[in-house]
C-alpha atoms as a PDB file:
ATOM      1  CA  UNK A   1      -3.143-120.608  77.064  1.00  0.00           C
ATOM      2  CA  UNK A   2       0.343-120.872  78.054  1.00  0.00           C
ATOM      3  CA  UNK A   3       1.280-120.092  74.733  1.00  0.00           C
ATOM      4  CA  UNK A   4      -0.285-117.266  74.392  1.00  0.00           C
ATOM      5  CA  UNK A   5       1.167-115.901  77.657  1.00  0.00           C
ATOM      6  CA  UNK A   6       4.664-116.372  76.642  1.00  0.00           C
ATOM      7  CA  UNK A   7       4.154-114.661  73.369  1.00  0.00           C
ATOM      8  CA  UNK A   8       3.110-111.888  74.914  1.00  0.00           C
ATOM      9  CA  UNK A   9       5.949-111.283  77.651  1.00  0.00           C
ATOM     10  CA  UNK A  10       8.147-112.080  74.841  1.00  0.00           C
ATOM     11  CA  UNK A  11       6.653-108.848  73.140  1.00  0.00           C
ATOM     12  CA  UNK A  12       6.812-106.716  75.964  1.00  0.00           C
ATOM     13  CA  UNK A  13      10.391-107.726  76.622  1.00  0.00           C
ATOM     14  CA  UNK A  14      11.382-106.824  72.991  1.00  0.00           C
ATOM     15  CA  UNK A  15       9.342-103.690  72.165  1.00  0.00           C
ATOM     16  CA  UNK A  16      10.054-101.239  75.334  1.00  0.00           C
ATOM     17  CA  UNK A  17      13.155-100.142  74.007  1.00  0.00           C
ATOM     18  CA  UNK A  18      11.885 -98.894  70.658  1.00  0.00           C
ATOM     19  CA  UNK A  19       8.763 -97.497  72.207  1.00  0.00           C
ATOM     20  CA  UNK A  20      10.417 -95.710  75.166  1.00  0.00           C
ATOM     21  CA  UNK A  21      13.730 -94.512  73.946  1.00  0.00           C
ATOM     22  CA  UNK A  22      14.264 -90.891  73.222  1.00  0.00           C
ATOM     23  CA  UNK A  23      14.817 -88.756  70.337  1.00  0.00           C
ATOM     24  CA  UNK A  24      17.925 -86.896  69.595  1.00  0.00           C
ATOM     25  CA  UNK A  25      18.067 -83.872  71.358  1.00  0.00           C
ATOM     26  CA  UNK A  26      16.873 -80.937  68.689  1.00  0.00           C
ATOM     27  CA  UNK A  27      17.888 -77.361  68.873  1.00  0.00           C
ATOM     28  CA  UNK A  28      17.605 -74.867  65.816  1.00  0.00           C
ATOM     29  CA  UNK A  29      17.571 -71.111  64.818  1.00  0.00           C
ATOM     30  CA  UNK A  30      14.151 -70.181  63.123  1.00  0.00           C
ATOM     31  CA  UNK A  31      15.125 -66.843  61.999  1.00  0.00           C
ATOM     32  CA  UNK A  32      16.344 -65.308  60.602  1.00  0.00           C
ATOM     33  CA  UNK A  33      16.973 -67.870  57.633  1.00  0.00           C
ATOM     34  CA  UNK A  34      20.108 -68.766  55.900  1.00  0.00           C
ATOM     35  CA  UNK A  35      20.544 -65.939  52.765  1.00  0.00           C
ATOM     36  CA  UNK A  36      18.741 -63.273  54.745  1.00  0.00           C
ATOM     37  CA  UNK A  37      19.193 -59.281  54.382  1.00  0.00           C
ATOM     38  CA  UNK A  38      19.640 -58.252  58.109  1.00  0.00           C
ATOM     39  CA  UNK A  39      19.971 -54.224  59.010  1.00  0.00           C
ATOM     40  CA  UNK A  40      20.285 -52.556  62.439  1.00  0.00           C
ATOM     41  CA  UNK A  41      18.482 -54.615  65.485  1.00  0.00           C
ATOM     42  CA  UNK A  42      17.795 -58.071  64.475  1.00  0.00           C
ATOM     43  CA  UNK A  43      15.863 -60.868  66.241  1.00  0.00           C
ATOM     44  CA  UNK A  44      17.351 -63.961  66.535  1.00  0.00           C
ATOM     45  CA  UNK A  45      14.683 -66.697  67.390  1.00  0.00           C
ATOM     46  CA  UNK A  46      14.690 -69.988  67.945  1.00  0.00           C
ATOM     47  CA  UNK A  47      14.830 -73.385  70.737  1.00  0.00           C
ATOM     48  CA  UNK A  48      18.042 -74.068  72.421  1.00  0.00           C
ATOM     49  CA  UNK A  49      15.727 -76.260  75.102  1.00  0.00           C
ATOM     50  CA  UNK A  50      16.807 -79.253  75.238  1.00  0.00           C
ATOM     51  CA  UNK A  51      16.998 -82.815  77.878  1.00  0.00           C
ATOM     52  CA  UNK A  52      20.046 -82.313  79.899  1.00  0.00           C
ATOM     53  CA  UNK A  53      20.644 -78.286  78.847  1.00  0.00           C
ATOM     54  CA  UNK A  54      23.151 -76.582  80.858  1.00  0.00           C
ATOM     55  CA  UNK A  55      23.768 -73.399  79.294  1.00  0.00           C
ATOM     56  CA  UNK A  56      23.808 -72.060  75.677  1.00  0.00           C
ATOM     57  CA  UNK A  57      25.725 -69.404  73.170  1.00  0.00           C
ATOM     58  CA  UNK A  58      25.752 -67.473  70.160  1.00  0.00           C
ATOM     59  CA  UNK A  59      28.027 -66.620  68.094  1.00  0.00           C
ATOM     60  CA  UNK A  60      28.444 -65.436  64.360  1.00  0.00           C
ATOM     61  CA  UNK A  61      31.691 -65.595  62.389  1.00  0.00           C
ATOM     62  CA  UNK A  62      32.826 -64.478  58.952  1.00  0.00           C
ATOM     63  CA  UNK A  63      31.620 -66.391  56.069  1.00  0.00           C
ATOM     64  CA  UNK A  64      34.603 -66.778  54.342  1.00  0.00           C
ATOM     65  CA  UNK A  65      36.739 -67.460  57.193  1.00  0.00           C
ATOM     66  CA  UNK A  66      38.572 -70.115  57.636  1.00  0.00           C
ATOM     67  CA  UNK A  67      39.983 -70.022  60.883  1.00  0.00           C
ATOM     68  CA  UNK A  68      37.110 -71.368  63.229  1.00  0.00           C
ATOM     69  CA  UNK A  69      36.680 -68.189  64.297  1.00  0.00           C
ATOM     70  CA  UNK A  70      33.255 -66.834  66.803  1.00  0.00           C
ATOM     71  CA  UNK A  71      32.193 -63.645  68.278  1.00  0.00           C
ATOM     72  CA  UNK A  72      29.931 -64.282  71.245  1.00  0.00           C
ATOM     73  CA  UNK A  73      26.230 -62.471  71.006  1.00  0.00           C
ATOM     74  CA  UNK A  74      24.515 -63.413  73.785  1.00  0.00           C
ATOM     75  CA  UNK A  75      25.284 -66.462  76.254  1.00  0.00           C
ATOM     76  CA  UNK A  76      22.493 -67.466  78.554  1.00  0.00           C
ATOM     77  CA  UNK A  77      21.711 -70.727  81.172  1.00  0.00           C
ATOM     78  CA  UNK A  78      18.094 -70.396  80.319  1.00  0.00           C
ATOM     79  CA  UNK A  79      16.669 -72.919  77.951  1.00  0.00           C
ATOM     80  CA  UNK A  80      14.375 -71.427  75.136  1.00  0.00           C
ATOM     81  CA  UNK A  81      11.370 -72.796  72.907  1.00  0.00           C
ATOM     82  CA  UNK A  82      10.740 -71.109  70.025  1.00  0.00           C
ATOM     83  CA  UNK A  83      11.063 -67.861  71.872  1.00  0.00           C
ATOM     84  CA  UNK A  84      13.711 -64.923  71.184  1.00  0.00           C
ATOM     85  CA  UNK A  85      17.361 -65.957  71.583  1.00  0.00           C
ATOM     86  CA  UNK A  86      19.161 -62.241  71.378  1.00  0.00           C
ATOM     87  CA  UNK A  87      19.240 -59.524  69.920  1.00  0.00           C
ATOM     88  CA  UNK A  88      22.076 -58.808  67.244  1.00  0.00           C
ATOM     89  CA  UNK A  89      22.802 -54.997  66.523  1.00  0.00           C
ATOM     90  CA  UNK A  90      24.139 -55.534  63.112  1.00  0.00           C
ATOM     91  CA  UNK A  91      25.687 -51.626  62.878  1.00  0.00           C
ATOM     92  CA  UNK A  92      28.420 -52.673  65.142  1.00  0.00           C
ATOM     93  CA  UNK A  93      30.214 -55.375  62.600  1.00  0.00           C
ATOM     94  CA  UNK A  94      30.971 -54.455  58.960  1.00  0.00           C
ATOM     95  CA  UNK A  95      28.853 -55.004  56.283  1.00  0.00           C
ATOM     96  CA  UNK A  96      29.477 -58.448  54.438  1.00  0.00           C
ATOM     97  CA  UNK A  97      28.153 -61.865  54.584  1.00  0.00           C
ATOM     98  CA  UNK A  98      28.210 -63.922  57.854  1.00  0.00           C
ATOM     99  CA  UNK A  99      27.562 -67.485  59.521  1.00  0.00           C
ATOM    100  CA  UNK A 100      25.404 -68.122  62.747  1.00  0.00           C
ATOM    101  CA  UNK A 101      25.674 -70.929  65.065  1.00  0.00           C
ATOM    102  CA  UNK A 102      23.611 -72.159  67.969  1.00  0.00           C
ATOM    103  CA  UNK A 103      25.977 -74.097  70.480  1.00  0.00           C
ATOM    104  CA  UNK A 104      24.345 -76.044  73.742  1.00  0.00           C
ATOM    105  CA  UNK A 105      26.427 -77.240  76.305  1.00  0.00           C
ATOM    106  CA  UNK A 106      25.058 -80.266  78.153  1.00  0.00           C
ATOM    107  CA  UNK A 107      24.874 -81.138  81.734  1.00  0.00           C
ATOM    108  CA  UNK A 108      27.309 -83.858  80.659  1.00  0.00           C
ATOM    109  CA  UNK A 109      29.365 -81.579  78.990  1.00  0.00           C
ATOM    110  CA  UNK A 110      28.779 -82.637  75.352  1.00  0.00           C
ATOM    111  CA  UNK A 111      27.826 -80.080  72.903  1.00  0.00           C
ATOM    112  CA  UNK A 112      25.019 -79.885  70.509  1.00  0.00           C
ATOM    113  CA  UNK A 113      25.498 -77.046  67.502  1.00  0.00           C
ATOM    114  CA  UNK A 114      23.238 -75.547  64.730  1.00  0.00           C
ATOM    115  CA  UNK A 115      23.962 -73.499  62.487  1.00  0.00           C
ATOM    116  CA  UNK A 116      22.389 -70.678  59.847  1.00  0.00           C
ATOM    117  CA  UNK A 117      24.714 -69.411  56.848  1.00  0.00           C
ATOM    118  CA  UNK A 118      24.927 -66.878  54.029  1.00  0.00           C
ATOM    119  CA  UNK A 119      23.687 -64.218  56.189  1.00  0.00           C
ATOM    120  CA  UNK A 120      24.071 -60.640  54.438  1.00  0.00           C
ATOM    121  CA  UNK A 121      24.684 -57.449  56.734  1.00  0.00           C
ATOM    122  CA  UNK A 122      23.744 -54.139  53.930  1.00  0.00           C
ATOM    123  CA  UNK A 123      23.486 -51.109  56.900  1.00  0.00           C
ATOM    124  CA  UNK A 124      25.710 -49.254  54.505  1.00  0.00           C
ATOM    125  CA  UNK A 125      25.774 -51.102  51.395  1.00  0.00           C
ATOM    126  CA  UNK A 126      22.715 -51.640  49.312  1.00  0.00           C
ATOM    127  CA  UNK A 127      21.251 -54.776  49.132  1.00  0.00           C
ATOM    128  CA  UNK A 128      22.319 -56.742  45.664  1.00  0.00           C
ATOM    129  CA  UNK A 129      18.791 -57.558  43.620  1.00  0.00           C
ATOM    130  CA  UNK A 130      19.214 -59.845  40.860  1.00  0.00           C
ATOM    131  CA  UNK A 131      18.690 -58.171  37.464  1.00  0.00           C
ATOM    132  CA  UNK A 132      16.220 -60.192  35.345  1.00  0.00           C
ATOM    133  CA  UNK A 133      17.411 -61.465  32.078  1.00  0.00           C
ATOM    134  CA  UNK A 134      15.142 -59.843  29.302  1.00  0.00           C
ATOM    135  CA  UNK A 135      13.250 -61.858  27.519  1.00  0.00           C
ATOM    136  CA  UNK A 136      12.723 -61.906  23.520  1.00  0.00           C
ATOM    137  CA  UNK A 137       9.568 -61.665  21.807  1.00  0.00           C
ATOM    138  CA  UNK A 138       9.749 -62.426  17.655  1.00  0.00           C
ATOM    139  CA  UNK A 139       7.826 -60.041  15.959  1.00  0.00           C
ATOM    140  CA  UNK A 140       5.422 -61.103  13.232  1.00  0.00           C
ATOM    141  CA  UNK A 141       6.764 -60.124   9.637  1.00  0.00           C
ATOM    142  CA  UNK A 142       5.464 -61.054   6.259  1.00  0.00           C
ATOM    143  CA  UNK A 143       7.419 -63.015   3.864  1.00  0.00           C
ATOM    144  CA  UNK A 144       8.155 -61.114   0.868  1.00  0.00           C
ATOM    145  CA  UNK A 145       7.449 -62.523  -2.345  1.00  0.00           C
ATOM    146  CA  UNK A 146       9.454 -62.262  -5.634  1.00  0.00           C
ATOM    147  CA  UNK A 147       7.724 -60.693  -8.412  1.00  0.00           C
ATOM    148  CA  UNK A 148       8.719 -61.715 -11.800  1.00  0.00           C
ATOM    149  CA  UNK A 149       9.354 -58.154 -13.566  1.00  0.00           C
ATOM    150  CA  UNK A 150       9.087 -58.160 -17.456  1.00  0.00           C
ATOM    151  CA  UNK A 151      12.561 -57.913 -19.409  1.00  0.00           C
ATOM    152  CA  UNK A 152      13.404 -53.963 -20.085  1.00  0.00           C
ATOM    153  CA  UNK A 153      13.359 -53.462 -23.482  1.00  0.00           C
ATOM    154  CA  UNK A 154      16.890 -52.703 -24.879  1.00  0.00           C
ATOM    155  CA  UNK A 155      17.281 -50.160 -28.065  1.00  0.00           C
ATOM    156  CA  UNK A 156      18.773 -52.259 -31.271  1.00  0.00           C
ATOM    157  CA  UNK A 157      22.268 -51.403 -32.021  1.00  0.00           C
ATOM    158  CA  UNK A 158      22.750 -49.070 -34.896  1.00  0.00           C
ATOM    159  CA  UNK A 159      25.794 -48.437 -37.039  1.00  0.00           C
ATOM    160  CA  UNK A 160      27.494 -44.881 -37.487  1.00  0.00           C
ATOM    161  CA  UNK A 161      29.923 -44.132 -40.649  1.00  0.00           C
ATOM    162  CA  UNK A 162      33.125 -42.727 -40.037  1.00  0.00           C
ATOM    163  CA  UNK A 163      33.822 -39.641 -42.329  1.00  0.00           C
ATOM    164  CA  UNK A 164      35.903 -39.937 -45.220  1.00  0.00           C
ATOM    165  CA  UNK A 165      39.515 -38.267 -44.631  1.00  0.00           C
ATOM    166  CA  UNK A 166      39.891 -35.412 -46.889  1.00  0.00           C
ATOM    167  CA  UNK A 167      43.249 -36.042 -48.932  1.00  0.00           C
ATOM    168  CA  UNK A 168      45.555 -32.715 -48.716  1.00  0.00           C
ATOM    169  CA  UNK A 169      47.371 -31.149 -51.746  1.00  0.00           C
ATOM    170  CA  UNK A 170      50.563 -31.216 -52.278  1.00  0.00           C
ATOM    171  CA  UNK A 171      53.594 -29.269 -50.627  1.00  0.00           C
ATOM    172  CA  UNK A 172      54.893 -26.814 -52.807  1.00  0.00           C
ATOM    173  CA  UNK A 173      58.124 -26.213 -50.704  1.00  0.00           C
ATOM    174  CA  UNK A 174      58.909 -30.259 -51.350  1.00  0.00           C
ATOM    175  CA  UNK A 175      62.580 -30.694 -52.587  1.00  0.00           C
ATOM    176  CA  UNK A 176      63.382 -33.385 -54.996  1.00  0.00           C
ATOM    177  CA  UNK A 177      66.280 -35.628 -54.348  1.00  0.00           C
ATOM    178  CA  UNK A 178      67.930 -33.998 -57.570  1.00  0.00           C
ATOM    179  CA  UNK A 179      67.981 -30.163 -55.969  1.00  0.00           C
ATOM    180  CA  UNK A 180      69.354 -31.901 -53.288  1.00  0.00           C
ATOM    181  CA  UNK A 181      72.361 -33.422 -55.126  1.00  0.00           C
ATOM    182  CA  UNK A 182      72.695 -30.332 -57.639  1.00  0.00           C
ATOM    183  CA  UNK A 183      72.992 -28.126 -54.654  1.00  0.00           C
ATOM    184  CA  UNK A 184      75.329 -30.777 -52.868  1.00  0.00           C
ATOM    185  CA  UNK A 185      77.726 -30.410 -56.247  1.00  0.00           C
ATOM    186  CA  UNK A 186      77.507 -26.919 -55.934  1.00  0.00           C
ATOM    187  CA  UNK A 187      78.804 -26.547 -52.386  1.00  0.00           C
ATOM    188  CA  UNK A 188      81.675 -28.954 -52.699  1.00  0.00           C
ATOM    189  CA  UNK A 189      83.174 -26.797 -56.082  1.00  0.00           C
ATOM    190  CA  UNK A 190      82.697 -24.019 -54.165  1.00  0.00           C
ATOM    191  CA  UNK A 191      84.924 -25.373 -51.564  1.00  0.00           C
ATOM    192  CA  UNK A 192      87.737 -26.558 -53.623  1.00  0.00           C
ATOM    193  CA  UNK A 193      87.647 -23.136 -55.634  1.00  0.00           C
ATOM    194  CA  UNK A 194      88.549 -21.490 -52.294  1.00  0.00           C
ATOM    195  CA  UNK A 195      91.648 -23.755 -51.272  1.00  0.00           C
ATOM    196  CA  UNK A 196      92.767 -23.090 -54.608  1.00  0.00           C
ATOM    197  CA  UNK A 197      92.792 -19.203 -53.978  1.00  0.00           C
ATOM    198  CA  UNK A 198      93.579 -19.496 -50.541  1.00  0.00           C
ATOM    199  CA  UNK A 199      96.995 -21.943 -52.120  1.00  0.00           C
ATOM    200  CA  UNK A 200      97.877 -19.042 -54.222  1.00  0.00           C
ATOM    201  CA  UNK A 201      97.885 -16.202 -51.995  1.00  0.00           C
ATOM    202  CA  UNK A 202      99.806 -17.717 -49.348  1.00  0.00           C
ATOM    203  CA  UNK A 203     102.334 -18.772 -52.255  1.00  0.00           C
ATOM    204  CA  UNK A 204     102.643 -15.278 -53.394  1.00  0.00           C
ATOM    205  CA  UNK A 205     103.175 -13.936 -50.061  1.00  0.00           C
ATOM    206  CA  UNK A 206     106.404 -16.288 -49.652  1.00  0.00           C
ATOM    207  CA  UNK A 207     107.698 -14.970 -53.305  1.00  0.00           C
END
């Protein structure tokens, strides 16, 4: 029996700490959610209450910003659950894409942050839809088939005679190659017949 006593304290002493301890401290933003389109007056909702809550803020910053830089929205020492959080007139910041965050400041002074990102302000813009990427079908076609087409006949090859030249007559004005030296005889007397006259005149003239 006093076994079974001891085991028991021994159990108590060991389990209180698992059974009693608290749970992290949870505060989020339920909309709107991280991607979003937001226009004109938005709703920000969500639970900043918290064990130990002292006061709360928030704040949204430029998403591609790398300074650490906030703009306060609303700032509050009431604790929320699940209930509105502020209201964000998006026509007073520029259109573009934007980070929220959710900071608690503890009784302790310890803070506690959440945070929503990728949200996109379009008031003046319009809002990017993603274009679908068409989609193709295949069409049923037959497969034409190859006909075997008989051989065109070709005529046979025939052979064509060539006329026979006609031979022509003879040229009656054709010189034979003794006119040629007769008359060649004939010119060269009747040169040296002329020196011999033209001798004797000019040797008559001297006289």
């Amino acid at each position: 029996m006093r076994c079974l006593c001891g085991a028991w304290v021994a159990l108590l002493l060991l389990s209180p700490r698992s059974v009693l301890s608290q749970s992290e401290p949870t505060i989020r933003i339920s909309a709107p959610a991280s991607g979003g389109v937001l226009q004109g007056q938005v709703e920000i909702t969500g639970t900043s209450a918290v064990d130990g809550f002292f006061a709360s803020e928030l704040s949204f910053a430029f998403a591609s910003d790398t300074t650490n830089t906030w703009f306060l929205i609303h700032g509050t020492d009431s604790p929320v659950t699940e209930g509105l959080l502020a209201v964000w007139d998006t026509t007073l910041v520029t259109d573009g894409d934007y980070d929220l965050r959710l900071r608690v400041t503890m009784q302790d002074g310890s803070l506690i942050e959440t945070f929503v990102t990728g949200l996109r302000i379009r008031n003046q813009t319009p809002t990017e839809t993603p274009t679908p990427e068409p989609t193709f079908t295949p069409e049923p076609f037959d497969t034409p088939s190859a006909t075997l087409l008989p051989p065109t006949p070709q005529p046979a090859p025939t052979s064509t005679r060539l006329p026979t030249p006609t031979l022509l007559p003879p040229n009656p004005v054709a010189v034979t190659s003794s006119e040629i030296y007769s008359s060649l005889g004939r010119g060269i007397l009747l040169i040296l017949v002329s020196f011999i006259i033209v001798g004797i005149l000019l040797r008559l003239r001297r006289a």
